[in-house]
Protein backbone atom coordinates (compact mmCIF):
# COMPACT_ATOMS: atom_id res chain seq x y z
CA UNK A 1 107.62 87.41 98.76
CA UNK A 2 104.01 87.87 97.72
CA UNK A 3 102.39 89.96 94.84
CA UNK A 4 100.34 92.32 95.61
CA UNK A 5 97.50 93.74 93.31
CA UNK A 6 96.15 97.24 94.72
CA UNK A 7 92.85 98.64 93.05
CA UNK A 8 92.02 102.00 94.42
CA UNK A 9 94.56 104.69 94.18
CA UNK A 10 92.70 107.29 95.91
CA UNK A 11 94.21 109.33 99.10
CA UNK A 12 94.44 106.64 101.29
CA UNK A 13 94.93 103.24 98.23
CA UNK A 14 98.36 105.82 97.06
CA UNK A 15 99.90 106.00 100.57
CA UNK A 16 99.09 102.66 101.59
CA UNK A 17 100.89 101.37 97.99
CA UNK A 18 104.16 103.66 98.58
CA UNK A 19 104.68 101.63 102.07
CA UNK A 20 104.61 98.29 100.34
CA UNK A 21 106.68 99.39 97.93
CA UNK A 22 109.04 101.18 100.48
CA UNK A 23 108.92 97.13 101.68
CA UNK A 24 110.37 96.03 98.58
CA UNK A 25 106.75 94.54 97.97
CA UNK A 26 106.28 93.98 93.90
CA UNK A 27 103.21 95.37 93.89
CA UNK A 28 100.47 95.92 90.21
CA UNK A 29 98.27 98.58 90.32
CA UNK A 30 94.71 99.04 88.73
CA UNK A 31 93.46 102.85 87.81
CA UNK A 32 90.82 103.11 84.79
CA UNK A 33 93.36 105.33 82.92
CA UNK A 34 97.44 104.33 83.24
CA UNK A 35 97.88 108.24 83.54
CA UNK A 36 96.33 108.82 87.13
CA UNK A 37 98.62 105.59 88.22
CA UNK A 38 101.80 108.00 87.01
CA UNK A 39 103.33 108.71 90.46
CA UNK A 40 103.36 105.47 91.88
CA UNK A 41 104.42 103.60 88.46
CA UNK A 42 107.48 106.00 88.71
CA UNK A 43 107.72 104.68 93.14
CA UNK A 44 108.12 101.00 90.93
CA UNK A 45 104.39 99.88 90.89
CA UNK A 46 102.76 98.08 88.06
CA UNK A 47 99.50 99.22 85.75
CA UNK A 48 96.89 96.48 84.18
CA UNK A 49 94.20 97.47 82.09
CA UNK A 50 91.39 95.96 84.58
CA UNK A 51 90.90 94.20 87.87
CA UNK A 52 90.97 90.57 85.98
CA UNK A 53 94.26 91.03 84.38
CA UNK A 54 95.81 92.51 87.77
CA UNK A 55 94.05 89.73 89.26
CA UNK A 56 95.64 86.66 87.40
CA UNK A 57 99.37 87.92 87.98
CA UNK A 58 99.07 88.21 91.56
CA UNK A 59 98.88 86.49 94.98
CA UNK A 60 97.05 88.82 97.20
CA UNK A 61 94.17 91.58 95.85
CA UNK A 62 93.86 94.44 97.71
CA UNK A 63 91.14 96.43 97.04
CA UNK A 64 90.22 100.35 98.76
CA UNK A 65 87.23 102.11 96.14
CA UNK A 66 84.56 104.46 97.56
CA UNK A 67 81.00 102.58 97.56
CA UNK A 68 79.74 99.27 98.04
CA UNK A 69 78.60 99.42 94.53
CA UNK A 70 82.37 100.27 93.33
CA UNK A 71 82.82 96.74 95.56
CA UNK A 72 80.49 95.42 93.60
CA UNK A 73 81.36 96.02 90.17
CA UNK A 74 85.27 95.81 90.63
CA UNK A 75 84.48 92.19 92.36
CA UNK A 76 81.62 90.61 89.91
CA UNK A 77 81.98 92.61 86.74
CA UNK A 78 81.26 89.42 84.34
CA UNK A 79 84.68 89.74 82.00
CA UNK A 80 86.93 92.34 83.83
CA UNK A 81 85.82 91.23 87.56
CA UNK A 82 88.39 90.06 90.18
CA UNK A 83 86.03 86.57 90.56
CA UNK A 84 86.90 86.19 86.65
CA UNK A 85 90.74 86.21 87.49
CA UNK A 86 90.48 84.31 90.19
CA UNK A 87 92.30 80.38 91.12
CA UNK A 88 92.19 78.67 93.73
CA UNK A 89 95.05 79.59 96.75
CA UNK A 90 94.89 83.41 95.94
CA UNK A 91 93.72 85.68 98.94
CA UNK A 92 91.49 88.78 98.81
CA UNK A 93 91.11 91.88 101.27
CA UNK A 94 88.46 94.66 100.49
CA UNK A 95 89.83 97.50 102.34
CA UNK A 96 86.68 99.95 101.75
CA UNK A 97 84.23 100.22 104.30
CA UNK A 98 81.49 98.41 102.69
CA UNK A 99 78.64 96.49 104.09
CA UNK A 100 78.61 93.71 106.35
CA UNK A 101 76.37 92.04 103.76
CA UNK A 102 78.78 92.56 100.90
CA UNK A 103 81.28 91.10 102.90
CA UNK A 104 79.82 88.09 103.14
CA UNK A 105 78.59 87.65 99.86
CA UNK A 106 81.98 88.29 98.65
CA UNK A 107 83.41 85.47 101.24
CA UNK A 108 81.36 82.65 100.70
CA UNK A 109 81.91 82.99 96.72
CA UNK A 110 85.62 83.33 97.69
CA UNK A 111 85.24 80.17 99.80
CA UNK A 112 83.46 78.06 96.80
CA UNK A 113 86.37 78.81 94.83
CA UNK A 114 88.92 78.15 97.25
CA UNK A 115 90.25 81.63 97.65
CA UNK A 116 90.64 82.90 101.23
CA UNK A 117 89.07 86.45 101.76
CA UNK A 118 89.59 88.97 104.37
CA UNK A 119 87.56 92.58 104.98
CA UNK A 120 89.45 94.96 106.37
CA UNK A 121 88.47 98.27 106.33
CA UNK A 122 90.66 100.50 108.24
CA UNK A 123 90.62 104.15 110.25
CA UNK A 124 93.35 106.58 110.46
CA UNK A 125 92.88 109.02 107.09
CA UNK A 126 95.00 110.53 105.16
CA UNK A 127 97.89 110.37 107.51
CA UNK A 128 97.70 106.95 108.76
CA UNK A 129 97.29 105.75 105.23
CA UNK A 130 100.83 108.07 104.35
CA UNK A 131 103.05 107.36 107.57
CA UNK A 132 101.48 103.54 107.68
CA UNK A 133 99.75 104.03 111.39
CA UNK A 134 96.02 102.59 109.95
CA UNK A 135 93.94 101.21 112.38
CA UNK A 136 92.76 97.77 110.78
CA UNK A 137 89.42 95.88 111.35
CA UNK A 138 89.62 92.44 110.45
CA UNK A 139 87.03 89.90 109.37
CA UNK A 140 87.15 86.58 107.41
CA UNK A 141 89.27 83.96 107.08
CA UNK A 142 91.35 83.60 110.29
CA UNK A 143 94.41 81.64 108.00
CA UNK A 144 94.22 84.33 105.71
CA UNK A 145 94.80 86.99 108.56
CA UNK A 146 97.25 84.75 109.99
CA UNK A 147 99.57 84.86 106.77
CA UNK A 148 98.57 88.50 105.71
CA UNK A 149 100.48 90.09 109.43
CA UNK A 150 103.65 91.05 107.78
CA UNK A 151 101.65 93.16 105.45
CA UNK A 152 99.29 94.47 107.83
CA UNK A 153 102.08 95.22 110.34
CA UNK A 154 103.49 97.72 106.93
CA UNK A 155 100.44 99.17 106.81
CA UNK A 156 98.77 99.83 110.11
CA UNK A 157 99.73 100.00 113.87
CA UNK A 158 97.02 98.09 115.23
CA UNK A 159 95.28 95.41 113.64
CA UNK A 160 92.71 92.74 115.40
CA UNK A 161 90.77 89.79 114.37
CA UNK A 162 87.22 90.13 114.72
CA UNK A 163 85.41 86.76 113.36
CA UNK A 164 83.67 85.68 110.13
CA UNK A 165 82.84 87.42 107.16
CA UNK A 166 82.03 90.77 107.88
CA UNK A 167 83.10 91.47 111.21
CA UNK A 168 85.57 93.75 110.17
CA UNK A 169 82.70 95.99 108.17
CA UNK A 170 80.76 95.82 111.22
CA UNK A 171 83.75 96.78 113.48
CA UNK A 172 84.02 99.79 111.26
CA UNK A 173 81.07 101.19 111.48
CA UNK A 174 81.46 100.75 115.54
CA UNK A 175 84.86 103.07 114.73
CA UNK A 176 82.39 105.60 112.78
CA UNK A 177 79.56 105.85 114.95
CA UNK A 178 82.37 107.20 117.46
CA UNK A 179 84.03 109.29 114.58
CA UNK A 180 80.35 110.88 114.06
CA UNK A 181 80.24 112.51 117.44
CA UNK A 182 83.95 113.69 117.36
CA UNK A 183 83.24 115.49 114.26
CA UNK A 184 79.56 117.23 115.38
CA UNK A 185 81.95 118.06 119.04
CA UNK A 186 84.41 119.86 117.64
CA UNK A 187 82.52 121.29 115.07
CA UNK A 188 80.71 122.73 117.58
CA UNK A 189 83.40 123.44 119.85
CA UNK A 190 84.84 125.83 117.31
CA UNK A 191 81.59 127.58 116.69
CA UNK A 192 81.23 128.09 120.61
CA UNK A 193 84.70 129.45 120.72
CA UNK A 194 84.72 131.89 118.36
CA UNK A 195 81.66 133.56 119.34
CA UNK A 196 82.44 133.66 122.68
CA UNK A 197 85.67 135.24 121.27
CA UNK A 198 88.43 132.97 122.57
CA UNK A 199 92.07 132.39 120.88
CA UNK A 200 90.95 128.94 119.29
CA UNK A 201 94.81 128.16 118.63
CA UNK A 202 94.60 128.10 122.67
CA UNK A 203 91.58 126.91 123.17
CA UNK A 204 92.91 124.12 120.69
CA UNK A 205 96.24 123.82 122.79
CA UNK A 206 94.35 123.38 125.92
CA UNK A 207 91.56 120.92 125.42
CA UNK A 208 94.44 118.61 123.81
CA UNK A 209 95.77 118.62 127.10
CA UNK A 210 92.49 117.59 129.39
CA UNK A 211 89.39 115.06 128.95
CA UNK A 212 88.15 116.86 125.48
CA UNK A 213 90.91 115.77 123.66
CA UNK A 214 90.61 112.95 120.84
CA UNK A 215 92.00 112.34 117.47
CA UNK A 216 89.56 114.20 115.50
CA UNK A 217 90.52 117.32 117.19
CA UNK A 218 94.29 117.03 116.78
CA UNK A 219 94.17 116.21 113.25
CA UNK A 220 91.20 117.97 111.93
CA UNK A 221 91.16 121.80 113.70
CA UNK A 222 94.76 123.02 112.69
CA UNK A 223 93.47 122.14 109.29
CA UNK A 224 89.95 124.10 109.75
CA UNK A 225 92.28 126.75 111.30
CA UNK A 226 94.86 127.22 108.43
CA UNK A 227 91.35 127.17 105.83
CA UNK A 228 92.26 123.80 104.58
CA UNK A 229 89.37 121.58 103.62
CA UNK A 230 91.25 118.92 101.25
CA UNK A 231 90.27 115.24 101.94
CA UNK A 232 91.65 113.34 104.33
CA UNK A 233 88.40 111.64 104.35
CA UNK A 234 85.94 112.66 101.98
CA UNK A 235 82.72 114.12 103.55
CA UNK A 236 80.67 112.33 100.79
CA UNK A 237 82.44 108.69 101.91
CA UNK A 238 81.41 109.60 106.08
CA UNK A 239 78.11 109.96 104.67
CA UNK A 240 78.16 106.51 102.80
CA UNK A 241 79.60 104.92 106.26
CA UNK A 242 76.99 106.91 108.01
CA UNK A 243 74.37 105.56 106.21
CA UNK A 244 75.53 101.87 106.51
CA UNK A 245 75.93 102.22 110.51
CA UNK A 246 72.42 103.28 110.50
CA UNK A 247 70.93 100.59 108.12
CA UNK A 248 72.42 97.97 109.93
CA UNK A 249 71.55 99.23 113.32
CA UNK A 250 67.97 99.39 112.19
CA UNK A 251 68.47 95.53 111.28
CA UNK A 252 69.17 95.05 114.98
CA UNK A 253 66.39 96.92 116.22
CA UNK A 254 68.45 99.47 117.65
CA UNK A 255 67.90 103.38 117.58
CA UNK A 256 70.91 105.58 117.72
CA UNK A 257 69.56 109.20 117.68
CA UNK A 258 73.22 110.66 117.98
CA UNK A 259 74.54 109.64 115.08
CA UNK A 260 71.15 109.47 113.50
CA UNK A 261 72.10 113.75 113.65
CA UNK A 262 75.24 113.39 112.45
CA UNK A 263 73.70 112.05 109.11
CA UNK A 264 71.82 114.62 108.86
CA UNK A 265 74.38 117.19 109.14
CA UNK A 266 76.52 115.77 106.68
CA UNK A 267 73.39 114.92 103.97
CA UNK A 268 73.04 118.77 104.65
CA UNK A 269 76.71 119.78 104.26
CA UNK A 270 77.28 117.11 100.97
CA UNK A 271 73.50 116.77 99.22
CA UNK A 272 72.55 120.24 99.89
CA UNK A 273 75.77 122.48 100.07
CA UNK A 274 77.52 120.39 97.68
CA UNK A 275 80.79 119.89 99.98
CA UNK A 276 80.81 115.77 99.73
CA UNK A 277 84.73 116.13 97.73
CA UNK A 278 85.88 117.85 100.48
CA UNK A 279 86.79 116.88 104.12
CA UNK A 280 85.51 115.35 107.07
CA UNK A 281 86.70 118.13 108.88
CA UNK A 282 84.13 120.82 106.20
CA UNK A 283 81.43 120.28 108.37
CA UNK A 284 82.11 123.14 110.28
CA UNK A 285 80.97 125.11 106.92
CA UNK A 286 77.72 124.38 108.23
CA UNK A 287 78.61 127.43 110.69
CA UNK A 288 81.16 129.71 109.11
């Protein structure tokens, strides 16, 4: 069996690690202090002291940090990079939703080497991360995907091959365009709702039941509804992905004005109300 190497031990990096290790996967972690890596040391994880150390006593890196400049550094960082740990025959999967062009820059140094390389950002939050239900975009090396379906079948409950380097990034930010106008819906659903004066634990039960309903909805209102605002997702990351949808959509001359919006409302909600550590789902602050 294959070991793992996991950098990012965030909300979603943590749950994903406790299902390999519930696999009887020997899996090393990398945090910047040993400390924060506590509860999943005590689950049976390992702890290195940087990505190049993890790197040279495992098989497969796994990596899930916040921005594409986190990708960056944990990747290329000249002495305490993953490339700097690297041999030939070791895989690599970047898990954050990055940029397409990241992606690739990342796979065709993986490919000089001889290390196969895989992006695979994934959808799902919180609790897809926890109960191992992630949604899993796949682009890269089709061998490497090939060899990596045991793992991904721990992890996720759908996973599909989408071509080269970066297809998966690009797939993503298909997922969060969608994912942009769930949130601004039932944002706005709720604010409708309530100042028409509805029940919105009804209104809630009964748009789950017709056309209206979607995931966002189910997972996100009982949360706005109880007051709870702790990432599943953090509002500051949607932004990020946001921002990269939009970028490359400019790059192929298209003009989305919906989700164009939706950027807005969240630069609002995390650059000028200062919500981007909490939720997805704070947006309807905006409002209430």
């Amino acid at each position: 069996m294959e070991k793992i190497g996991f950098i990012g031990t965030g909300v979603m990096g943590s749950g994903i690690i406790n299902n390999l290790l519930k696999a009887n996967y020997d899996v090393s972690v990398y945090t910047r202090t040993e400390s924060k890596a506590e509860p999943l040391l005590k689950q049976g994880a390992h702890w290195f002291k940087d990505p190049q150390e993890l790197t040279k006593n495992v098989d497969i890196v796994f990596t899930m940090v916040g921005f594409p400049q986190d990708v960056k550094d944990v990747y290329f960082a000249e002495k305490t990079g993953i490339f700097s740990g690297l041999t030939s025959g070791q895989t690599i999967v970047d898990m954050t939703t990055s940029t397409p062009t990241l992606a690739q820059e990342i796979g065709k140094k993986a490919e000089k080497m001889g290390v196969k390389c895989l992006d695979a950002p994934v959808s799902g939050g919180d609790v897809g991360a926890r109960n191992g239900q992630l949604t899993i975009m796949v682009g890269g090396s089709k061998e490497a995907y090939q060899e990596l379906t045991d793992i991904f079948n721990i992890i996720g409950k759908t996973q599909h091959y989408f071509g080269t380097y970066g297809a998966g990034q690009h797939t993503k930010m298909a997922n969060q365009i969608m994912i942009a106008g769930t949130m601004t819906g039932l944002s706005e659903m709720l604010v409708y709702a309530k100042a028409a004066g509805l029940n919105l634990e009804d209104v809630l039960q009964t748009l789950e039941g017709g056309g209206a309903d979607n995931w966002s909805m189910e997972n996100y209102v009982p949360r706005i509804l109880n007051n709870d605002f702790a990432p599943g997702f953090f509002s500051k990351h949607f932004l990020k992905d946001l921002r990269i949808a939009l970028d490359e959509s400019k790059k192929m001359g298209l003009d989305l004005p919906a989700t164009k919006q939706a950027k807005a409302l969240y630069e609002k909600l995390v650059d000028d109300k200062g919500f981007g550590d909490e939720g997805t789902q704070a947006l309807v602050k905006l409002w209430w």
